[in-house]
PDB file of N, CA and C in Angstrom:
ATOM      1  N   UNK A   1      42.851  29.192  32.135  1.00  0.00           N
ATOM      2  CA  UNK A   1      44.285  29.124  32.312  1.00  0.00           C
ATOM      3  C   UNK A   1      44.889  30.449  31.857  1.00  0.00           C
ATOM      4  N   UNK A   2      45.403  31.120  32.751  1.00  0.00           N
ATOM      5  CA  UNK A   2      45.842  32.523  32.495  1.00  0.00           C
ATOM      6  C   UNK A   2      48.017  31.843  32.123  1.00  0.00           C
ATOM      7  N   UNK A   3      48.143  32.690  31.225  1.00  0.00           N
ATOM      8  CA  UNK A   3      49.504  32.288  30.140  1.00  0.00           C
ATOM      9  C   UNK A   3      50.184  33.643  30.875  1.00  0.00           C
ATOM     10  N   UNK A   4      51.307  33.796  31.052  1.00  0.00           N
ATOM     11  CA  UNK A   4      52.223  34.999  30.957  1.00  0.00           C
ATOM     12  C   UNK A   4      53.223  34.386  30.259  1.00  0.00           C
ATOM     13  N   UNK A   5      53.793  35.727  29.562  1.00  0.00           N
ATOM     14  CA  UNK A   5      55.060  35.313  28.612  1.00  0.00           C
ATOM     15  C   UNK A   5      56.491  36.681  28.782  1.00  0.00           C
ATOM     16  N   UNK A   6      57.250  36.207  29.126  1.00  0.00           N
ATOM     17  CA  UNK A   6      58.564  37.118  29.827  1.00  0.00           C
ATOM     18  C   UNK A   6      59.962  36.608  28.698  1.00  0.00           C
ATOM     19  N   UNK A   7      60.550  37.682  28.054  1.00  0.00           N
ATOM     20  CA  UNK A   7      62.047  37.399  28.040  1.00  0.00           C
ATOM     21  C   UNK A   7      62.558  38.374  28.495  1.00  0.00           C
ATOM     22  N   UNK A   8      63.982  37.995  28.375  1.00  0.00           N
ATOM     23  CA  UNK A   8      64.773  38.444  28.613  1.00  0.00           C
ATOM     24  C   UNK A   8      65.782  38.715  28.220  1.00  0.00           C
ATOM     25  N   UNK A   9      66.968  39.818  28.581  1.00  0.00           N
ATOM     26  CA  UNK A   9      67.676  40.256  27.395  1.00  0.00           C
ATOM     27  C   UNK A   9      67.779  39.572  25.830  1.00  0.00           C
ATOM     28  N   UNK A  10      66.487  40.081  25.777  1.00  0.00           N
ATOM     29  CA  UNK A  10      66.215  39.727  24.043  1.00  0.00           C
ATOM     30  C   UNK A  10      64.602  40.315  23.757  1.00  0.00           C
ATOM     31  N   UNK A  11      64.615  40.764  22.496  1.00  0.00           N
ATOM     32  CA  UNK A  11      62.563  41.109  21.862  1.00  0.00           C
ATOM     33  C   UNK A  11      62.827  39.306  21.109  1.00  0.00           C
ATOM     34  N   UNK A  12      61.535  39.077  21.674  1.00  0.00           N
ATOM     35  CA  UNK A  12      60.417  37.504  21.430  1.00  0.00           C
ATOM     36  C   UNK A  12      60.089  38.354  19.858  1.00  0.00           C
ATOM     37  N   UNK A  13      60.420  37.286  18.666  1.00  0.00           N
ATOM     38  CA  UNK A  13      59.936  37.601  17.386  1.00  0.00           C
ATOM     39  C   UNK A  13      58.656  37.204  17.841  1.00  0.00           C
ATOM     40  N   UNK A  14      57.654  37.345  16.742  1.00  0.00           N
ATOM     41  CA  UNK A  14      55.893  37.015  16.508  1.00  0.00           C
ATOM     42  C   UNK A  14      55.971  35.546  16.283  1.00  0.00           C
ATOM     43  N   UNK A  15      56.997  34.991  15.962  1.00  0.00           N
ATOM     44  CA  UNK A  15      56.774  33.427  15.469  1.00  0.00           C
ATOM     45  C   UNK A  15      56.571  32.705  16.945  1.00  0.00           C
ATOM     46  N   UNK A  16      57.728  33.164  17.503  1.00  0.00           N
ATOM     47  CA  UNK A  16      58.423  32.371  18.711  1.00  0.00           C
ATOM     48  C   UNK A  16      56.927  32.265  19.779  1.00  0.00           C
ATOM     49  N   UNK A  17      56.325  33.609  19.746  1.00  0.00           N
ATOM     50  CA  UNK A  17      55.615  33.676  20.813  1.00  0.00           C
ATOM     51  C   UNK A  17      53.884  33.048  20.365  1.00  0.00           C
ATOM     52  N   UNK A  18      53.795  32.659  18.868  1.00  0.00           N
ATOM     53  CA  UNK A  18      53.356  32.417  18.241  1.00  0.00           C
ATOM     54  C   UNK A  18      53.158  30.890  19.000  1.00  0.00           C
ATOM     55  N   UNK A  19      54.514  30.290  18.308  1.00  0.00           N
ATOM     56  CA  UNK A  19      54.973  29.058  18.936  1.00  0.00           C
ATOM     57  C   UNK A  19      54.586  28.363  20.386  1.00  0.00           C
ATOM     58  N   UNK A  20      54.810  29.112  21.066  1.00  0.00           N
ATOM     59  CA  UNK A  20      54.994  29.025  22.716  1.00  0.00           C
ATOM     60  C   UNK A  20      53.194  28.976  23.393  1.00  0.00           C
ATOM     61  N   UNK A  21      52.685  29.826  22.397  1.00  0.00           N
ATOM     62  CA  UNK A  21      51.194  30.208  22.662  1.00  0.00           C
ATOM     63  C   UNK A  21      50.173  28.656  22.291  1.00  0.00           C
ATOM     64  N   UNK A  22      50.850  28.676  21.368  1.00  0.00           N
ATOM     65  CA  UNK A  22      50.182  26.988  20.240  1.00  0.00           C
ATOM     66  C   UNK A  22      50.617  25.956  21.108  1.00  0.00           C
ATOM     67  N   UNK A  23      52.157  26.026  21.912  1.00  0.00           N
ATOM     68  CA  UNK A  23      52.445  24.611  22.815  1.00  0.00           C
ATOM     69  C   UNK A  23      52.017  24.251  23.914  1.00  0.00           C
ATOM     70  N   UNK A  24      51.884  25.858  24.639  1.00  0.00           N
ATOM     71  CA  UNK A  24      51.263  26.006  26.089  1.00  0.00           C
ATOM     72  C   UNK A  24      49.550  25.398  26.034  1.00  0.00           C
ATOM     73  N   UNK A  25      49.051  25.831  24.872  1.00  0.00           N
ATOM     74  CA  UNK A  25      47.436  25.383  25.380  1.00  0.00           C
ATOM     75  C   UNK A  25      47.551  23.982  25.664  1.00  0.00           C
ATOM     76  N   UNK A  26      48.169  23.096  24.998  1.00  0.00           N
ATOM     77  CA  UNK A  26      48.025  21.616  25.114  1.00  0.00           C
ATOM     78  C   UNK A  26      48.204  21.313  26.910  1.00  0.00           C
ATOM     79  N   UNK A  27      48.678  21.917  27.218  1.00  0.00           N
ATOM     80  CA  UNK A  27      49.468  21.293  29.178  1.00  0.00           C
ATOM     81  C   UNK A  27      47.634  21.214  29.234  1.00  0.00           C
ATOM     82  N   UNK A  28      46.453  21.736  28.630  1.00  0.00           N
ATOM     83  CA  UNK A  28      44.816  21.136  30.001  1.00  0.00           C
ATOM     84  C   UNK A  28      44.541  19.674  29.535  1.00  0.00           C
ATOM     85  N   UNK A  29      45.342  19.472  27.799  1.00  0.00           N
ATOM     86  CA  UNK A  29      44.732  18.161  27.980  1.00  0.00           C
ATOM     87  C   UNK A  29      45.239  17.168  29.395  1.00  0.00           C
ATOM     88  N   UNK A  30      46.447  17.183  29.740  1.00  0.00           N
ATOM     89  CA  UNK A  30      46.621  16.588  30.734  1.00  0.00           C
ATOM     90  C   UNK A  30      46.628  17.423  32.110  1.00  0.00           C
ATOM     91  N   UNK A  31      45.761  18.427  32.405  1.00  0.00           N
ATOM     92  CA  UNK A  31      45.178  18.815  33.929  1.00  0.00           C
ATOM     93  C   UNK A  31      44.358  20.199  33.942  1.00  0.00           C
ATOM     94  N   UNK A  32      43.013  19.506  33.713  1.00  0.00           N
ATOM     95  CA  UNK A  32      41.994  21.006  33.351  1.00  0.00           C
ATOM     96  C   UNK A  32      42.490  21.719  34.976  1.00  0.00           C
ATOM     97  N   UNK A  33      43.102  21.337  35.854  1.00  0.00           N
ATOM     98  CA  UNK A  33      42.771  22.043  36.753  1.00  0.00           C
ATOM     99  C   UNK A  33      44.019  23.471  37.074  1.00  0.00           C
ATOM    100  N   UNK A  34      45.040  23.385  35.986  1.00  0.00           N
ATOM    101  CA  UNK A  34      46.074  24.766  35.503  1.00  0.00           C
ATOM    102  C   UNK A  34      45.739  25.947  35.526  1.00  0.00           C
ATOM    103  N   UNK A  35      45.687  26.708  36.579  1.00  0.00           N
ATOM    104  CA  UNK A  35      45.445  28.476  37.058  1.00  0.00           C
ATOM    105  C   UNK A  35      45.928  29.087  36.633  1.00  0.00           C
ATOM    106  N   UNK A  36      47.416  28.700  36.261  1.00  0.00           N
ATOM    107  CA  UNK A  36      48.426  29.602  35.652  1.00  0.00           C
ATOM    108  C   UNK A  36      49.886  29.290  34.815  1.00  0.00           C
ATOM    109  N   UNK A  37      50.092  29.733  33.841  1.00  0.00           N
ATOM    110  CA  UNK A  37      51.408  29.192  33.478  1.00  0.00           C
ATOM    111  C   UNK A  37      52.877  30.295  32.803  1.00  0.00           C
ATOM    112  N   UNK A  38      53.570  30.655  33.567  1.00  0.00           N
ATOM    113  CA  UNK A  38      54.451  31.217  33.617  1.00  0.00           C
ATOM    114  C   UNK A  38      56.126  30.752  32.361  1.00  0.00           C
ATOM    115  N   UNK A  39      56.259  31.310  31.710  1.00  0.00           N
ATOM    116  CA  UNK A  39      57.164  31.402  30.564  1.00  0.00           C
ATOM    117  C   UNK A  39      58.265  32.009  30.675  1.00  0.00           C
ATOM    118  N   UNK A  40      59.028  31.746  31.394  1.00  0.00           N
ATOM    119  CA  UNK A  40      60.777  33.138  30.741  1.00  0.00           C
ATOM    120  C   UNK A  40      61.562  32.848  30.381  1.00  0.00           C
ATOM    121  N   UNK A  41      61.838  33.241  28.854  1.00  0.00           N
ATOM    122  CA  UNK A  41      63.383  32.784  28.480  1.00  0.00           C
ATOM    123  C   UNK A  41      64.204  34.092  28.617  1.00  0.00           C
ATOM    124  N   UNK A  42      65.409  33.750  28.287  1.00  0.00           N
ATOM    125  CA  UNK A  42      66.420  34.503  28.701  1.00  0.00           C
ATOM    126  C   UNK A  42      67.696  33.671  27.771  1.00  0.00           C
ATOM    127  N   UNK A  43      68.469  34.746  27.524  1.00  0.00           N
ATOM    128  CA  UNK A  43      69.913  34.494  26.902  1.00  0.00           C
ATOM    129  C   UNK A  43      70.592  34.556  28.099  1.00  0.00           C
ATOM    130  N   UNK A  44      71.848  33.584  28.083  1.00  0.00           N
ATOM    131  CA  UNK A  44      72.749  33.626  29.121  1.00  0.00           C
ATOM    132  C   UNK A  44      73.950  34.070  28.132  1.00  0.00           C
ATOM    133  N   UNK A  45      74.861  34.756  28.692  1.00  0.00           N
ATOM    134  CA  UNK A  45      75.531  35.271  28.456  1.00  0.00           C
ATOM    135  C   UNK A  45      76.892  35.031  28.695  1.00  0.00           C
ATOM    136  N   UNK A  46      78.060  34.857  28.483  1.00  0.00           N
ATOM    137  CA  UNK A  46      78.406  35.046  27.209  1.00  0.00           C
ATOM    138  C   UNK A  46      77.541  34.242  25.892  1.00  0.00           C
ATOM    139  N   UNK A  47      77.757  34.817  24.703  1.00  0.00           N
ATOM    140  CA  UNK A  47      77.642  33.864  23.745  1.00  0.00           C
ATOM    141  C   UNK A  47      77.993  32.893  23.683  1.00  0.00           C
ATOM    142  N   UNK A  48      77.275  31.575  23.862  1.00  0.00           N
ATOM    143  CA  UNK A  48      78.270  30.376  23.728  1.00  0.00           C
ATOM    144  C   UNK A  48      77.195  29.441  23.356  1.00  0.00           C
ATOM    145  N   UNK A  49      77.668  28.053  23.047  1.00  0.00           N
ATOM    146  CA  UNK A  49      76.442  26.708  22.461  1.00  0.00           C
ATOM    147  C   UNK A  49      75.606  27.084  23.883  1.00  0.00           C
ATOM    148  N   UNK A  50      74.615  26.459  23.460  1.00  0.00           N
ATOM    149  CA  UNK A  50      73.346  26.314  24.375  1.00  0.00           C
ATOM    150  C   UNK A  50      73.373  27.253  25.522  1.00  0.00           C
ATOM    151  N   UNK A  51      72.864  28.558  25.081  1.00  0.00           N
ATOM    152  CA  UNK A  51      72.952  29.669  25.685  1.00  0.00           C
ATOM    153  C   UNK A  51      71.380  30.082  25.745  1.00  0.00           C
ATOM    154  N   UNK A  52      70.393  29.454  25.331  1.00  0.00           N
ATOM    155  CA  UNK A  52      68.779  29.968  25.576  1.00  0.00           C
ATOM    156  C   UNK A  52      68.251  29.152  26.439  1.00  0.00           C
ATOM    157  N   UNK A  53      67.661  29.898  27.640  1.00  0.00           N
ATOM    158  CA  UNK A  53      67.090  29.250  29.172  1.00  0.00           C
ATOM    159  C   UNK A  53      65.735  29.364  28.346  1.00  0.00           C
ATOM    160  N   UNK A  54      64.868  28.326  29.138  1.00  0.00           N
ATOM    161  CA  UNK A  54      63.211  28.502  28.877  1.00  0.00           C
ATOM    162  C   UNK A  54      62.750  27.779  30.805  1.00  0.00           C
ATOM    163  N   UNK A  55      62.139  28.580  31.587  1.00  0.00           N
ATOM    164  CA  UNK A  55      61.564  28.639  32.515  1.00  0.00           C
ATOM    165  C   UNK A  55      60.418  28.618  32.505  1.00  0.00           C
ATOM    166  N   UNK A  56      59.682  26.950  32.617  1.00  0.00           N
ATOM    167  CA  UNK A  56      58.249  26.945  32.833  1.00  0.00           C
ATOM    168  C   UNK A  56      57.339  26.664  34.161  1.00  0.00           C
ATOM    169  N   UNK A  57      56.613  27.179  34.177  1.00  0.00           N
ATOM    170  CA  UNK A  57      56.136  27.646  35.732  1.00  0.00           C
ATOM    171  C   UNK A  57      54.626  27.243  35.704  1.00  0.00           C
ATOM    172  N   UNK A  58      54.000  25.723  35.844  1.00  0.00           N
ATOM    173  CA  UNK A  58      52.769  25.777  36.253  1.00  0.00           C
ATOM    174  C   UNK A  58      52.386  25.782  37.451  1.00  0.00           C
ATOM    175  N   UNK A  59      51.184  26.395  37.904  1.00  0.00           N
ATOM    176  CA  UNK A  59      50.288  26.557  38.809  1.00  0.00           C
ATOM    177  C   UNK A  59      48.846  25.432  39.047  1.00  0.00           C
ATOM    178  N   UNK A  60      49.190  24.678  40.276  1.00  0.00           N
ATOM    179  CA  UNK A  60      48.092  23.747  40.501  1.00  0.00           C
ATOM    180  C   UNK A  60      47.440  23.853  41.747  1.00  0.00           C
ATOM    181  N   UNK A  61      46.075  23.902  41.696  1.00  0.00           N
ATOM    182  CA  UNK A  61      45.756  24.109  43.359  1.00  0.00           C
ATOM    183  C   UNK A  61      46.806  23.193  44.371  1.00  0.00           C
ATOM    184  N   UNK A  62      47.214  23.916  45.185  1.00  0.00           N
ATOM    185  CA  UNK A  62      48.099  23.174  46.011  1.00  0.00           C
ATOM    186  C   UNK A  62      49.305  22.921  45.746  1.00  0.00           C
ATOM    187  N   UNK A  63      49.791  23.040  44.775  1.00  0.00           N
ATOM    188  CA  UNK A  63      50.778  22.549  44.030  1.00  0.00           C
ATOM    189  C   UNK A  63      51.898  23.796  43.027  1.00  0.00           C
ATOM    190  N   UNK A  64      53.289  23.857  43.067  1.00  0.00           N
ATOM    191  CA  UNK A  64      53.598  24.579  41.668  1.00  0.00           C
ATOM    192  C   UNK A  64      54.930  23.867  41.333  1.00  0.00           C
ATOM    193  N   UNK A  65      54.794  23.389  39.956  1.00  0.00           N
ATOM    194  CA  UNK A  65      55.880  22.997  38.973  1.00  0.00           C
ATOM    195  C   UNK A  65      56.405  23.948  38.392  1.00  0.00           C
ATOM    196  N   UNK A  66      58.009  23.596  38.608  1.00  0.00           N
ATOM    197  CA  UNK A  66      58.847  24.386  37.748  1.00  0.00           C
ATOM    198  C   UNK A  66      59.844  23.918  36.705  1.00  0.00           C
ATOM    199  N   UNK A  67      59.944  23.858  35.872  1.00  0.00           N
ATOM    200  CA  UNK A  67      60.991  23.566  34.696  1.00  0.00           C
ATOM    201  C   UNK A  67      61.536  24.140  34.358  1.00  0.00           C
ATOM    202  N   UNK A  68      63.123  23.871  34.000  1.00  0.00           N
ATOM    203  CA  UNK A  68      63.797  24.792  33.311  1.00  0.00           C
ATOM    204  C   UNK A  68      65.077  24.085  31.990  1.00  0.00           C
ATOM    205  N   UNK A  69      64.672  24.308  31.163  1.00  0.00           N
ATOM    206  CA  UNK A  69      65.896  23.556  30.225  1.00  0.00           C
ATOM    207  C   UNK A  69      66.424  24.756  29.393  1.00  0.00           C
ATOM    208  N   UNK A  70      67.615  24.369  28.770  1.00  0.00           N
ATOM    209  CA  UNK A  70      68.652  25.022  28.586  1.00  0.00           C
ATOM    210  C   UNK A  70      68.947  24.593  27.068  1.00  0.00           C
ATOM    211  N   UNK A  71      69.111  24.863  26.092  1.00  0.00           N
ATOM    212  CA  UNK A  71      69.505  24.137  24.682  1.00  0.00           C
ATOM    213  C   UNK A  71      69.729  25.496  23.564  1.00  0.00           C
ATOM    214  N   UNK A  72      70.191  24.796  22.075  1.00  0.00           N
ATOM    215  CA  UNK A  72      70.660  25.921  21.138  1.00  0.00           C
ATOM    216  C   UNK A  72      69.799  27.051  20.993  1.00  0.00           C
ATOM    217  N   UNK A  73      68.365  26.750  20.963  1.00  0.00           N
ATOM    218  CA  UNK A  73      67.249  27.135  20.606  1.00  0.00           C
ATOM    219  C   UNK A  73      66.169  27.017  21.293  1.00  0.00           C
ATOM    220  N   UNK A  74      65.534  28.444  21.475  1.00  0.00           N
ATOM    221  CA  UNK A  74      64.582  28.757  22.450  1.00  0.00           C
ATOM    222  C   UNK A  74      63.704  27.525  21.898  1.00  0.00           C
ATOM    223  N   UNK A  75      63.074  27.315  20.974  1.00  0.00           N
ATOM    224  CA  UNK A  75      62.341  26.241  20.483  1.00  0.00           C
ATOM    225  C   UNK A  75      62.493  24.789  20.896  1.00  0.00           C
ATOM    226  N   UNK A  76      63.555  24.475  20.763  1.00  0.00           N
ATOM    227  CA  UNK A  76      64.117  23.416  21.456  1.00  0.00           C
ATOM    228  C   UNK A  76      63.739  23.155  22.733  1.00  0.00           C
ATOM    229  N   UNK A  77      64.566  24.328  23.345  1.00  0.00           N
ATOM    230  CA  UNK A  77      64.285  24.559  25.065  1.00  0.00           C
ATOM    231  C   UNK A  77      63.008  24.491  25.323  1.00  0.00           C
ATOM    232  N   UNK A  78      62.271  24.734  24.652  1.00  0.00           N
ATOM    233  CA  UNK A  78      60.488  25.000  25.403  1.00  0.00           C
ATOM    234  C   UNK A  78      59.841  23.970  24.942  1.00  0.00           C
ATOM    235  N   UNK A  79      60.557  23.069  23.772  1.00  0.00           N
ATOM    236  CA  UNK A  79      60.115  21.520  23.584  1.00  0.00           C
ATOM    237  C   UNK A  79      61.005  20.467  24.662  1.00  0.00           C
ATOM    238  N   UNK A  80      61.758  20.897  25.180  1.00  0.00           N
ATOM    239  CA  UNK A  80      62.019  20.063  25.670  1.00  0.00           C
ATOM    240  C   UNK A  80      61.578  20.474  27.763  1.00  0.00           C
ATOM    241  N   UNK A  81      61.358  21.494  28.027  1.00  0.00           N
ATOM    242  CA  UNK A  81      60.801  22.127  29.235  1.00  0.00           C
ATOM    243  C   UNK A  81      59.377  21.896  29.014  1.00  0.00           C
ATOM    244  N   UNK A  82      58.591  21.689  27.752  1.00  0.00           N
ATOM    245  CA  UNK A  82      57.208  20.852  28.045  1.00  0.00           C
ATOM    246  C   UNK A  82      57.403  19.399  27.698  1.00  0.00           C
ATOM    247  N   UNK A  83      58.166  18.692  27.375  1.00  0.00           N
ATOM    248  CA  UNK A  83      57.981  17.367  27.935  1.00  0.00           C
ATOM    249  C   UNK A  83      58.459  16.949  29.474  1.00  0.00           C
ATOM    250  N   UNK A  84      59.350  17.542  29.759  1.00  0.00           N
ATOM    251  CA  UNK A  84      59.813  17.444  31.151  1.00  0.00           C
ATOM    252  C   UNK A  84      58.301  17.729  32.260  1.00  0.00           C
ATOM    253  N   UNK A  85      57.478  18.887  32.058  1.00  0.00           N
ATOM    254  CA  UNK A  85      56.363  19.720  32.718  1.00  0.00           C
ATOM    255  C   UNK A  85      55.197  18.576  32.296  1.00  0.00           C
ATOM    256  N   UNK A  86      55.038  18.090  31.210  1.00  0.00           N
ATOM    257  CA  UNK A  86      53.851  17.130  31.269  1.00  0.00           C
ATOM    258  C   UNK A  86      54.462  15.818  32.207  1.00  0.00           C
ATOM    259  N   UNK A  87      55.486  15.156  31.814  1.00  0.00           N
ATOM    260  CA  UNK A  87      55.906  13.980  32.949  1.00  0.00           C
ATOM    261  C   UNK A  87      55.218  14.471  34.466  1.00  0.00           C
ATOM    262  N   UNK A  88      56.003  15.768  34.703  1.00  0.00           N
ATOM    263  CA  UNK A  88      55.709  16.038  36.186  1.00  0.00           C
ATOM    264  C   UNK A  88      54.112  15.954  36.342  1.00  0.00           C
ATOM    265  N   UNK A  89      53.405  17.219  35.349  1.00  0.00           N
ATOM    266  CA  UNK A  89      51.939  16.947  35.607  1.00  0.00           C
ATOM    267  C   UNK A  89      51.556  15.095  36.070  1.00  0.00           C
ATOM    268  N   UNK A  90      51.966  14.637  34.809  1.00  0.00           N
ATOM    269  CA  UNK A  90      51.212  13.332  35.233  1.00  0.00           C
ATOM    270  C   UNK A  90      51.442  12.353  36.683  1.00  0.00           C
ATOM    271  N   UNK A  91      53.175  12.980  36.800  1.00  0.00           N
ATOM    272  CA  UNK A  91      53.503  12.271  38.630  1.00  0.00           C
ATOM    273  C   UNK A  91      52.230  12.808  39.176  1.00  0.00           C
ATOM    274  N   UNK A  92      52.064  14.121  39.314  1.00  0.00           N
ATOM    275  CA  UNK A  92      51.252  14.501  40.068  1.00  0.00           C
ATOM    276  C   UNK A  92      50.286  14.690  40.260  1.00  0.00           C
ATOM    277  N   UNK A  93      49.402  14.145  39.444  1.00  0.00           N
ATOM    278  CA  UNK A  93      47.994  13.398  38.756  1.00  0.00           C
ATOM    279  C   UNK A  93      48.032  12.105  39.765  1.00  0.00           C
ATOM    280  N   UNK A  94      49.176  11.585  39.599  1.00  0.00           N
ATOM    281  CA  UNK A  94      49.238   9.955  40.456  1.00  0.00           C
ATOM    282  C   UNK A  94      49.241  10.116  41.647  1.00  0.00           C
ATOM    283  N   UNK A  95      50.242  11.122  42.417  1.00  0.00           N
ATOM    284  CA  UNK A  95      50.338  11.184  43.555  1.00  0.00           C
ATOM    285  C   UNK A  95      48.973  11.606  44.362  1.00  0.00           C
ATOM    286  N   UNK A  96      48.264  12.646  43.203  1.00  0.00           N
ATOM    287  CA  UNK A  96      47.015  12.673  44.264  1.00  0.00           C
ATOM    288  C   UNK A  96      46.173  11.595  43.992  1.00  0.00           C
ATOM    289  N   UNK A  97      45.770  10.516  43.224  1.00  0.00           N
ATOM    290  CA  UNK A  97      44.721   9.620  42.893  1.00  0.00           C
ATOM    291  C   UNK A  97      45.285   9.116  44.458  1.00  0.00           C
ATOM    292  N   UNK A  98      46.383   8.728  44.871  1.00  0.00           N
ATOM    293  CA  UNK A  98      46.758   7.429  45.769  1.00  0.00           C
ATOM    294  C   UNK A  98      46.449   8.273  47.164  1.00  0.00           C
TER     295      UNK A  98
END
């Protein structure tokens, strides 16, 4: 599973990407078959509440999921853009069994 990691108008502290690195491995327990997984946050601008995007981007043969949530905190956002991204994995675990 090849990881890329992108922000945007902003430098990613060592924790964050730290973070993101430790959450992303978990997506094979639910689909060894993940080629790729794509990361970008970004500040939206103006300053205002819930101003950090997190854009998650898996890659499935045949297949690509995209997520995107929005909240106070990049942390947040990328906890809540991988629960959204595992639901989908698992639709789409189902859709191909049937």
């Amino acid at each position: 599973m090849n990881v890329n990691f992108q922000t945007i108008h902003f430098d990613a502290k060592a924790d964050l990407e730290a973070f993101v690195q430790k959450k992303v491995v978990k997506l094979e327990q639910y689909s060894d078959q993940i080629t790729n997984v794509d990361i970008a946050m970004k500040v939206i601008k103006p300053e205002v509440a819930n101003n950090k995007e997190v854009m998650l981007k898996v890659l499935l043969p045949n297949n690509e999921l995209v997520v995107t949530k929005t909240a106070d905190s990049f942390e947040e956002a990328f906890d809540n853009a991988m629960d959204s991204m595992i639901r989908s994995i698992q639709k789409t675990k189902e859709k191909n069994r049937n």
